[in-house]
Protein backbone atom coordinates (compact mmCIF):
# COMPACT_ATOMS: atom_id res chain seq x y z
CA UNK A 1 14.54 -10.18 -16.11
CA UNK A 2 16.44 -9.53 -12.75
CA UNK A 3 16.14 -5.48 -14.19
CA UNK A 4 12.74 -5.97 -14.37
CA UNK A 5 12.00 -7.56 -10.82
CA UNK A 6 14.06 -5.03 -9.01
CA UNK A 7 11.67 -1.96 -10.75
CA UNK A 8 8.78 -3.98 -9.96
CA UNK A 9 9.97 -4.44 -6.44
CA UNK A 10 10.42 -8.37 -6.92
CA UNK A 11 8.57 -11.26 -7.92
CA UNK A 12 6.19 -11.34 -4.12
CA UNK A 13 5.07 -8.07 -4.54
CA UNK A 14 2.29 -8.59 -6.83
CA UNK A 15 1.45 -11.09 -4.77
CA UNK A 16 -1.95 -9.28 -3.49
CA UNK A 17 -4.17 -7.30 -5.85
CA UNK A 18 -4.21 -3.28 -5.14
CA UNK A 19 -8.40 -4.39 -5.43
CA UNK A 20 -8.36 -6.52 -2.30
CA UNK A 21 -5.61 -4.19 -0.43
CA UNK A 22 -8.47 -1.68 -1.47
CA UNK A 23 -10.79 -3.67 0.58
CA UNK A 24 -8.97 -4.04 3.23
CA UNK A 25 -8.32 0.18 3.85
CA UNK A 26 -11.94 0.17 3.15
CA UNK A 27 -12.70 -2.37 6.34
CA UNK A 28 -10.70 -0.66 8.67
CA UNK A 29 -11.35 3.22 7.07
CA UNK A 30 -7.81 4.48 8.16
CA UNK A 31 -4.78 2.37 8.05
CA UNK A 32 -0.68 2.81 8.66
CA UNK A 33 1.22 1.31 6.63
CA UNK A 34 2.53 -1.18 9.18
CA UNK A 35 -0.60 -2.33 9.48
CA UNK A 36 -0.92 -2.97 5.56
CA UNK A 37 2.51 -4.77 5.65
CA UNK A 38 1.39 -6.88 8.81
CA UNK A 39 -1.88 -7.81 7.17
CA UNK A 40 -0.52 -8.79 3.83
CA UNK A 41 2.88 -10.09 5.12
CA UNK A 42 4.63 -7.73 3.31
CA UNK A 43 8.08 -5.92 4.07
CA UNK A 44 7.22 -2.24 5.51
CA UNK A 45 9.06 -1.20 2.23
CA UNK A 46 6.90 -3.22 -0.24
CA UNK A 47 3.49 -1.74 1.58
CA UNK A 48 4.84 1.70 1.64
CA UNK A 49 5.62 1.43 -2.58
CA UNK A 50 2.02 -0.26 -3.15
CA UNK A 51 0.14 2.54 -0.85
CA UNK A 52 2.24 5.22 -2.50
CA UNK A 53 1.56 3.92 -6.47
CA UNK A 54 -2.37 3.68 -5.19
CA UNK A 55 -1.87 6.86 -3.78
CA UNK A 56 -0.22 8.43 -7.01
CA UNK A 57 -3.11 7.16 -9.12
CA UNK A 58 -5.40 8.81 -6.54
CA UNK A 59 -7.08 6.03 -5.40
CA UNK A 60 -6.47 6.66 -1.94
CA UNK A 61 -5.48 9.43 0.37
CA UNK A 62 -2.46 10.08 2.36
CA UNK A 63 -1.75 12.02 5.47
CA UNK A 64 1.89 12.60 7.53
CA UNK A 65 1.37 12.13 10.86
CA UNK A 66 4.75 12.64 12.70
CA UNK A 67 6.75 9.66 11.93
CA UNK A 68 3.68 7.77 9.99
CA UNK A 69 1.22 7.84 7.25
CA UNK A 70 -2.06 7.11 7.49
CA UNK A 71 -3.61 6.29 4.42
CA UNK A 72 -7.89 5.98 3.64
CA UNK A 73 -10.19 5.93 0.78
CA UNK A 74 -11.63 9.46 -0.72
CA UNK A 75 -15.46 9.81 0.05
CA UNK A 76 -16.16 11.64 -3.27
């Protein structure tokens, strides 16, 4: 069980579903992912793996900007 929280990133992380943190990139068009963490009170760490699995499943898109990604929905 603890194997399986640490993969998962820990029992809190589910806490939102990638659905509404969907709907929230889609309110605001392009986020950071500080502002993901400070919406959903997440650690920068847990909003950076959640954007990056949406991202890998190409659900949204990604862009490095300096020191930051900014993350959005695809219009197609």
């Amino acid at each position: 069980m603890e194997d399986e929280e640490k993969t998962k990133g820990g029992p809190f992380e589910e806490q939102y579903s990638d659905d509404e943190i969907l709907a929230f990139i889609a309110t605001e068009e392009v986020v950071t992912t500080r502002e993901v963490a400070d919406h959903f009170d997440y650690h920068l760490q847990t909003a950076r793996r959640r954007l990056k699995l949406l991202h890998g499943e190409s659900r949204i898109r990604q862009k490095d900007v300096g020191k930051r990604f900014v993350w959005w929905l695809p219009h197609d």
